[in-house]
PDB file of N, CA and C in Angstrom:
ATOM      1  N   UNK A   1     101.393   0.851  51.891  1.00  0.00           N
ATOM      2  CA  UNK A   1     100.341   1.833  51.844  1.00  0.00           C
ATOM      3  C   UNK A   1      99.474   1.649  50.603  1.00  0.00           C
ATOM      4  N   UNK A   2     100.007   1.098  49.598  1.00  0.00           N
ATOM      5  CA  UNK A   2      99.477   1.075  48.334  1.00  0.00           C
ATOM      6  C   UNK A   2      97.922   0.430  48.473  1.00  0.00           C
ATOM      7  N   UNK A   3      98.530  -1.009  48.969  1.00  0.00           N
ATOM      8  CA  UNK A   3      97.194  -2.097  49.371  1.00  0.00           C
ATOM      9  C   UNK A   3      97.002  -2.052  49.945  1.00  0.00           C
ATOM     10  N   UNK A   4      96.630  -0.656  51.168  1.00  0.00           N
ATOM     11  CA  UNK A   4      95.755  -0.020  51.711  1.00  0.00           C
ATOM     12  C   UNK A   4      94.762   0.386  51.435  1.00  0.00           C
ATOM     13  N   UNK A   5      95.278   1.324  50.107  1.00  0.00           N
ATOM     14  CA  UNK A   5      94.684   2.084  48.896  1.00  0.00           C
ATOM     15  C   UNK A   5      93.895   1.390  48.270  1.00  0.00           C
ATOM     16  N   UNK A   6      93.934   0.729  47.538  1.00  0.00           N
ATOM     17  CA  UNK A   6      93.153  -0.481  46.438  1.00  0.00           C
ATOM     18  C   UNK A   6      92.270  -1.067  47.428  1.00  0.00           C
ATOM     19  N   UNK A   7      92.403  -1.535  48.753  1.00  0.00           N
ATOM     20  CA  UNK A   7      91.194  -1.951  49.600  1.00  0.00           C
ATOM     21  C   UNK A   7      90.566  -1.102  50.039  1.00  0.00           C
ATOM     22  N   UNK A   8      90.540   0.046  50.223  1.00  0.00           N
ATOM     23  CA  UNK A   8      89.833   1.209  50.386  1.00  0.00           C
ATOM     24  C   UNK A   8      88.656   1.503  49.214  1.00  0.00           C
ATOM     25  N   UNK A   9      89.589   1.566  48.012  1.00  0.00           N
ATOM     26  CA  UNK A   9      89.089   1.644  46.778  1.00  0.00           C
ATOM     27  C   UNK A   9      87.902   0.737  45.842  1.00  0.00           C
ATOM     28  N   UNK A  10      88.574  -0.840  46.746  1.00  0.00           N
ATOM     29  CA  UNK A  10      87.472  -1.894  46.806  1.00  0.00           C
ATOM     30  C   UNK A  10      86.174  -1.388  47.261  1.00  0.00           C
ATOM     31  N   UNK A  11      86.400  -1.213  48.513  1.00  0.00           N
ATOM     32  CA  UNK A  11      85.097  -0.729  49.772  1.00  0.00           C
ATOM     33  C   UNK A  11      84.183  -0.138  49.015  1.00  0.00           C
ATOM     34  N   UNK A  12      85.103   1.383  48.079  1.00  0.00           N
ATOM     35  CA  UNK A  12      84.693   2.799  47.847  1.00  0.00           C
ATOM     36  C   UNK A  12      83.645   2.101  46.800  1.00  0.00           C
ATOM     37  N   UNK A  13      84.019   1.165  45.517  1.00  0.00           N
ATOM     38  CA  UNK A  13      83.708   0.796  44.251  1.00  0.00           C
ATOM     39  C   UNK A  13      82.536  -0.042  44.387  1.00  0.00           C
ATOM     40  N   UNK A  14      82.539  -0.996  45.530  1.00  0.00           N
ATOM     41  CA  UNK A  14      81.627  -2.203  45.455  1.00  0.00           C
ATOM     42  C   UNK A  14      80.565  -1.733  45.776  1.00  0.00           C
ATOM     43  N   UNK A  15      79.596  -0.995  46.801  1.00  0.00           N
ATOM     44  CA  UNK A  15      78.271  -1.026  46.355  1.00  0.00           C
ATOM     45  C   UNK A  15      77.784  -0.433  45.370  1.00  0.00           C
ATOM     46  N   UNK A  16      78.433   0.428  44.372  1.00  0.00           N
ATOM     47  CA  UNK A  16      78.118   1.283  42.991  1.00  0.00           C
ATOM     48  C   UNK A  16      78.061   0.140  42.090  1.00  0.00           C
ATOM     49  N   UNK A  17      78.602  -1.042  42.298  1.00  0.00           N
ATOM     50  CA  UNK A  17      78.970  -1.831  40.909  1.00  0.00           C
ATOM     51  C   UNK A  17      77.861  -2.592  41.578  1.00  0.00           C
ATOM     52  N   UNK A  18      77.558  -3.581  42.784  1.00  0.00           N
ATOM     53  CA  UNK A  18      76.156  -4.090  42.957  1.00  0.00           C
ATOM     54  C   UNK A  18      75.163  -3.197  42.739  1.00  0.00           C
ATOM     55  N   UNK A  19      75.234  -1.869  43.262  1.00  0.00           N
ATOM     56  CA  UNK A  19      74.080  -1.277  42.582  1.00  0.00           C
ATOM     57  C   UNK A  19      73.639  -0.868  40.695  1.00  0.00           C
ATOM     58  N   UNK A  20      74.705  -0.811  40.268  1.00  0.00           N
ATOM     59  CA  UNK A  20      74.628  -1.131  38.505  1.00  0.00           C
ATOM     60  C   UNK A  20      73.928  -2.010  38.338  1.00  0.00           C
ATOM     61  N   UNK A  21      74.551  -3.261  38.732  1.00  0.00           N
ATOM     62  CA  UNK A  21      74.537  -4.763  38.848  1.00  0.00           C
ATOM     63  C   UNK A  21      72.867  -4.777  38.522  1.00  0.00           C
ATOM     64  N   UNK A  22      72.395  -4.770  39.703  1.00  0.00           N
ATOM     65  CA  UNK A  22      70.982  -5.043  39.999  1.00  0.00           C
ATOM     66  C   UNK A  22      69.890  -3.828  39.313  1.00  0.00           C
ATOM     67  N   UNK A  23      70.298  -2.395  38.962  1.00  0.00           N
ATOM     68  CA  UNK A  23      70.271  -1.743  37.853  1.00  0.00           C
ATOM     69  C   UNK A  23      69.599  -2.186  36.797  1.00  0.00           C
ATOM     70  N   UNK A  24      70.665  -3.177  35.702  1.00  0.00           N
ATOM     71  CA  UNK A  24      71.213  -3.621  34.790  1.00  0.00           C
ATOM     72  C   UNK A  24      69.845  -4.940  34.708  1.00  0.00           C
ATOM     73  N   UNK A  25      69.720  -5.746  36.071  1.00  0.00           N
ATOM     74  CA  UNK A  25      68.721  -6.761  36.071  1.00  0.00           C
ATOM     75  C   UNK A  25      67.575  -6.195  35.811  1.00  0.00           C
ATOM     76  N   UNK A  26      67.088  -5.294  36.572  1.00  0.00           N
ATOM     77  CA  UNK A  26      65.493  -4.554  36.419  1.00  0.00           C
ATOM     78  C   UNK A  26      65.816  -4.319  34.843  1.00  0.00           C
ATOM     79  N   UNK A  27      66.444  -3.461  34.425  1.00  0.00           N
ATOM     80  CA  UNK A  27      66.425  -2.875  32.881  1.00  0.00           C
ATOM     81  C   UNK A  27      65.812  -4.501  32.204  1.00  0.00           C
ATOM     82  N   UNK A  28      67.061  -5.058  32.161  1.00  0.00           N
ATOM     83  CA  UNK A  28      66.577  -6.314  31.259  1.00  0.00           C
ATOM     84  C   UNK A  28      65.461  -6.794  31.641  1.00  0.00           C
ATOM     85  N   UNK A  29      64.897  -7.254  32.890  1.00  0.00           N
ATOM     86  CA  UNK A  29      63.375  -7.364  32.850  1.00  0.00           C
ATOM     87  C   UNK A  29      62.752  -6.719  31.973  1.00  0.00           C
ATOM     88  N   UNK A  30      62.596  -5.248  32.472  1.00  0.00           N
ATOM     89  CA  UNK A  30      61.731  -4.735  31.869  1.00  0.00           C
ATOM     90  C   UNK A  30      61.855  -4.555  29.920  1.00  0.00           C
ATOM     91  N   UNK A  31      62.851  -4.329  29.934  1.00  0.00           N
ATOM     92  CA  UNK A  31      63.051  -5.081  28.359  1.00  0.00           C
ATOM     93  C   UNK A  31      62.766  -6.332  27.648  1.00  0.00           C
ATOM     94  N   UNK A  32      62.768  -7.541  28.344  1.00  0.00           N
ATOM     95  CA  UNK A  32      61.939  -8.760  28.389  1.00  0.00           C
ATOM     96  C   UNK A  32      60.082  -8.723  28.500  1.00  0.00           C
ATOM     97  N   UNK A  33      59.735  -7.768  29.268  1.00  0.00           N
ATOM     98  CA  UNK A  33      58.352  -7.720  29.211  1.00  0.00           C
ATOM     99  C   UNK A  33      57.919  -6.626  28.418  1.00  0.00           C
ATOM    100  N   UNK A  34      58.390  -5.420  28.006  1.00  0.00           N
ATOM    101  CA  UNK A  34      57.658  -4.577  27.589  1.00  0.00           C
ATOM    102  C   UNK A  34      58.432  -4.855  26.206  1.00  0.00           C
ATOM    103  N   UNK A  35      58.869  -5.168  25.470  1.00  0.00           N
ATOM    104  CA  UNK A  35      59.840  -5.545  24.328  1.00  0.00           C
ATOM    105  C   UNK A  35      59.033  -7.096  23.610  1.00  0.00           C
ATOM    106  N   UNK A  36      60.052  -7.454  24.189  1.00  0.00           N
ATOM    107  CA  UNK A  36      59.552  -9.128  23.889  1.00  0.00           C
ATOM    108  C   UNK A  36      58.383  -9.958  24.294  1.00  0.00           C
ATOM    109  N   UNK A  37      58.195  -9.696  25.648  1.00  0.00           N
ATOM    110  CA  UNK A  37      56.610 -10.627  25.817  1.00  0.00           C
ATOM    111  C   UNK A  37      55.437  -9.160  25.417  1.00  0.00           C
ATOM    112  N   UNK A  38      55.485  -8.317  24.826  1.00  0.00           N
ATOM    113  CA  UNK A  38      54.656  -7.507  24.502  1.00  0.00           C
ATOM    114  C   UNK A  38      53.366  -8.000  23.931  1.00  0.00           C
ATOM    115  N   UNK A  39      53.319  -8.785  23.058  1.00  0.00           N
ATOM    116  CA  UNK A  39      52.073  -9.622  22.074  1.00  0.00           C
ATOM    117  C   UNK A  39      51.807 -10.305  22.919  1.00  0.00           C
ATOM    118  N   UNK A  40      52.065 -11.378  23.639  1.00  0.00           N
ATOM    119  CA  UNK A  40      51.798 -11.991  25.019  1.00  0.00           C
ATOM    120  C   UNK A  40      50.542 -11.244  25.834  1.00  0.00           C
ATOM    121  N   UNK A  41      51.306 -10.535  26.172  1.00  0.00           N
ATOM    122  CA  UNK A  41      50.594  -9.186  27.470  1.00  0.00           C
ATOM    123  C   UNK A  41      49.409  -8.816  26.508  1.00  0.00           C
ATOM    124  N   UNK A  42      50.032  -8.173  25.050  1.00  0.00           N
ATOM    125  CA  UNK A  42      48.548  -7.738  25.370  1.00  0.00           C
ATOM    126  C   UNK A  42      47.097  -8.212  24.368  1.00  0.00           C
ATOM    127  N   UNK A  43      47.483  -9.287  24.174  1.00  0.00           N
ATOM    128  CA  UNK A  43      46.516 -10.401  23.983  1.00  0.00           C
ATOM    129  C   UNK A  43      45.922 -11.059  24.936  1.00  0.00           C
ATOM    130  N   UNK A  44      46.742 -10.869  26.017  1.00  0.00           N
ATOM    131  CA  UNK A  44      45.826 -11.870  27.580  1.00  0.00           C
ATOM    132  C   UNK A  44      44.951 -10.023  28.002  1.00  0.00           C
ATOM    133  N   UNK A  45      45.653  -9.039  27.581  1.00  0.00           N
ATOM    134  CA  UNK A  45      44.715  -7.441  28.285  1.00  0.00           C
ATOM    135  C   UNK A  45      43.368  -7.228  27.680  1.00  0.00           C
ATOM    136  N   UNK A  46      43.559  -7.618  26.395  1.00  0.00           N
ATOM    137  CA  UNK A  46      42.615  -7.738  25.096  1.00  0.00           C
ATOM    138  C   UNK A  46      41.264  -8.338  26.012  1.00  0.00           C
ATOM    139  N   UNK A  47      41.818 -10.142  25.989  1.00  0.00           N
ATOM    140  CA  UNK A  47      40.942 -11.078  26.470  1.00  0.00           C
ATOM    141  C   UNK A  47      40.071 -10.502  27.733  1.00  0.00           C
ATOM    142  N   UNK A  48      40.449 -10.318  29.081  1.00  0.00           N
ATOM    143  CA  UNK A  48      39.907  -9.983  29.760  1.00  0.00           C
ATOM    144  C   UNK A  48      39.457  -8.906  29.969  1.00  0.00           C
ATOM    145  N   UNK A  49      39.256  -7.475  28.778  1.00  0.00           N
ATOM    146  CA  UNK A  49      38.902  -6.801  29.056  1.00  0.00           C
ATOM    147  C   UNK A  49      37.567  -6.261  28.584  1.00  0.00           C
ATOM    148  N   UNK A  50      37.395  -7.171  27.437  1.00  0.00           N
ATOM    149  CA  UNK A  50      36.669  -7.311  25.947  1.00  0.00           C
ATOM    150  C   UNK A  50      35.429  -8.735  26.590  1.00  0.00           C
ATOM    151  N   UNK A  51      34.550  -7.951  27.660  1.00  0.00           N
ATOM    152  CA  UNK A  51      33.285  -9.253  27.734  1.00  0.00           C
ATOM    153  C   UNK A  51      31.896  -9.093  27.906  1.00  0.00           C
ATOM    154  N   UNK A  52      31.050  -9.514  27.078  1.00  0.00           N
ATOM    155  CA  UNK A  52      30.150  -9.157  27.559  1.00  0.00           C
ATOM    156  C   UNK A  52      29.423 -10.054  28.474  1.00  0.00           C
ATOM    157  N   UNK A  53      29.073  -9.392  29.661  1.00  0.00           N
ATOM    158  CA  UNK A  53      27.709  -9.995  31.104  1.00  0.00           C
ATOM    159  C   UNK A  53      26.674  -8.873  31.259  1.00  0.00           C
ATOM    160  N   UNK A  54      25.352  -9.792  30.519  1.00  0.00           N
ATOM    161  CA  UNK A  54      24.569  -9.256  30.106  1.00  0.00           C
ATOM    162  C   UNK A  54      23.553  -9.049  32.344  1.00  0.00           C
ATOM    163  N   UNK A  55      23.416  -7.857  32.501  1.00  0.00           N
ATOM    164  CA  UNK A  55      22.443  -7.531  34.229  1.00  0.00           C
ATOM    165  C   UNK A  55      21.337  -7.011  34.076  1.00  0.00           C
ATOM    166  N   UNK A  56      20.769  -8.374  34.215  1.00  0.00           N
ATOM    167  CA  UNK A  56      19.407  -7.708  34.530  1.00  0.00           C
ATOM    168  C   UNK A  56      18.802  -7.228  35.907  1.00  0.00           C
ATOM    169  N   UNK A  57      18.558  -5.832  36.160  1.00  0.00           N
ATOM    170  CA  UNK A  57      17.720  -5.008  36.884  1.00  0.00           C
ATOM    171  C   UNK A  57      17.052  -5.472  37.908  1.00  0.00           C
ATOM    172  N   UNK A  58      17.097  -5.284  38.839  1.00  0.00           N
ATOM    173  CA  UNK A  58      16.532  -5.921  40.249  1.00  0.00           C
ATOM    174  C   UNK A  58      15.289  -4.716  40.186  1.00  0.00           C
ATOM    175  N   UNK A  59      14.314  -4.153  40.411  1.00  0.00           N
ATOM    176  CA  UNK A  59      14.127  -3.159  41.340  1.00  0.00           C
ATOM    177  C   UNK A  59      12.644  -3.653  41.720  1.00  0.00           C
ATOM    178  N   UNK A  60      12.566  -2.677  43.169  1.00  0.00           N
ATOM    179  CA  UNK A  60      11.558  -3.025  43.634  1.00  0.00           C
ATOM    180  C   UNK A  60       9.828  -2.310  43.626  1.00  0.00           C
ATOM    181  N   UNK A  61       9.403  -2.790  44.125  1.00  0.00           N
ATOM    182  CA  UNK A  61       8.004  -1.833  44.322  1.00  0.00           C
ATOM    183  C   UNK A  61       7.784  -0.335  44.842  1.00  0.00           C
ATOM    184  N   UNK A  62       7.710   0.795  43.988  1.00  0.00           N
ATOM    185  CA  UNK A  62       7.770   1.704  44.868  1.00  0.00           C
ATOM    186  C   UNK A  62       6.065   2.259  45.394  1.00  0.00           C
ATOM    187  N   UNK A  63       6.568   2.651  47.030  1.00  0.00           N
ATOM    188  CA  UNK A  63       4.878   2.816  47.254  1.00  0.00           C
ATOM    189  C   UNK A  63       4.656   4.556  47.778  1.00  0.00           C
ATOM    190  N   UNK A  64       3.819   5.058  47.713  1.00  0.00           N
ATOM    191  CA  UNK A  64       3.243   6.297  47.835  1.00  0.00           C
ATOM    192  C   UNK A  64       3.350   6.147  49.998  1.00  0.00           C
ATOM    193  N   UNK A  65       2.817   7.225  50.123  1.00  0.00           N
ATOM    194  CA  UNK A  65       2.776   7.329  51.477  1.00  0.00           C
ATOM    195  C   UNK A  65       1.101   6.796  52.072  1.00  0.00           C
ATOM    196  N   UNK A  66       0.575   6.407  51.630  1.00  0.00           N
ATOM    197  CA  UNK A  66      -0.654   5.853  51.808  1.00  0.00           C
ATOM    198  C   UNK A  66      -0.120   4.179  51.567  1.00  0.00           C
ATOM    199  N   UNK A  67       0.774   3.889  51.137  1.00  0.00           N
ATOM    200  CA  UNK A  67       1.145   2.640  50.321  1.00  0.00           C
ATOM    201  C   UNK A  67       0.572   2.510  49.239  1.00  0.00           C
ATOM    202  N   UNK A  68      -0.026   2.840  48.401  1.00  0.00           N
ATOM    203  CA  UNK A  68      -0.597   3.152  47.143  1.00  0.00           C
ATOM    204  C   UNK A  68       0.312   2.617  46.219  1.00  0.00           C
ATOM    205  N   UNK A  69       0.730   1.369  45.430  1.00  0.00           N
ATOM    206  CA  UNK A  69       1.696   1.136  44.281  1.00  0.00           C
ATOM    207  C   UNK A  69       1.485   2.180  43.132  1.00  0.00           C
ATOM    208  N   UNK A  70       2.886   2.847  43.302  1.00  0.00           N
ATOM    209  CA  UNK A  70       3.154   3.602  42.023  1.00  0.00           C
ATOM    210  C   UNK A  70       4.124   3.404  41.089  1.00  0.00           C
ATOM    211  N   UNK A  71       4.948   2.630  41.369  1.00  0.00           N
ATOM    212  CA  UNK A  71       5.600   1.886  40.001  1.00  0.00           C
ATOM    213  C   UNK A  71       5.681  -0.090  40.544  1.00  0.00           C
ATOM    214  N   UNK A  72       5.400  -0.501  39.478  1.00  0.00           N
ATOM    215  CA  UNK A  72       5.736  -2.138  39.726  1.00  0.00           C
ATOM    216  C   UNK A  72       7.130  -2.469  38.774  1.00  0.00           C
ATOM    217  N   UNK A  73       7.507  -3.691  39.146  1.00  0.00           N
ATOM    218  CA  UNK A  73       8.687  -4.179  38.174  1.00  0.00           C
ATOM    219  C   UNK A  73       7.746  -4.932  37.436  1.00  0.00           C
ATOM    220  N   UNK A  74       8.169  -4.937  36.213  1.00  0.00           N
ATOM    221  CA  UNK A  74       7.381  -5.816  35.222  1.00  0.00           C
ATOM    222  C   UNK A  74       8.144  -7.091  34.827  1.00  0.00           C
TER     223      UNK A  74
END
């Protein structure tokens, strides 16, 4: 009956300990990226966020109801 017990107990234990398990993996990721590759990250966030593209203005002719030009683009 005993090693009945203990395989039962197996059953009962093992997806709590894979679920730690894989737990335990995310944590350390995220301790690897927000920890350690931190200067990494945010020197590449820096770069692409920091640009200047200078737009120049499209616009068009606007006309009165006679068609009469009342503003031009210059």
């Amino acid at each position: 009956m005993s090693g009945s017990q203990s395989s039962g107990r197996i059953h009962i234990y093992l997806p709590f300990l894979l679920l730690f398990f894989a737990f335990l993996v995310v944590e350390a990721r995220l301790y690897w990226l927000q920890i350690i590759q931190h200067q990494a990250f945010s020197e590449r966030a820096r770069g692409e966020q920091i640009r200047k593209i200078e737009v120049s203005p499209k616009r068009g002719t606007i006309y009165d109801r006679n068609l009469q030009k009342l503003a031009i683009n210059i």
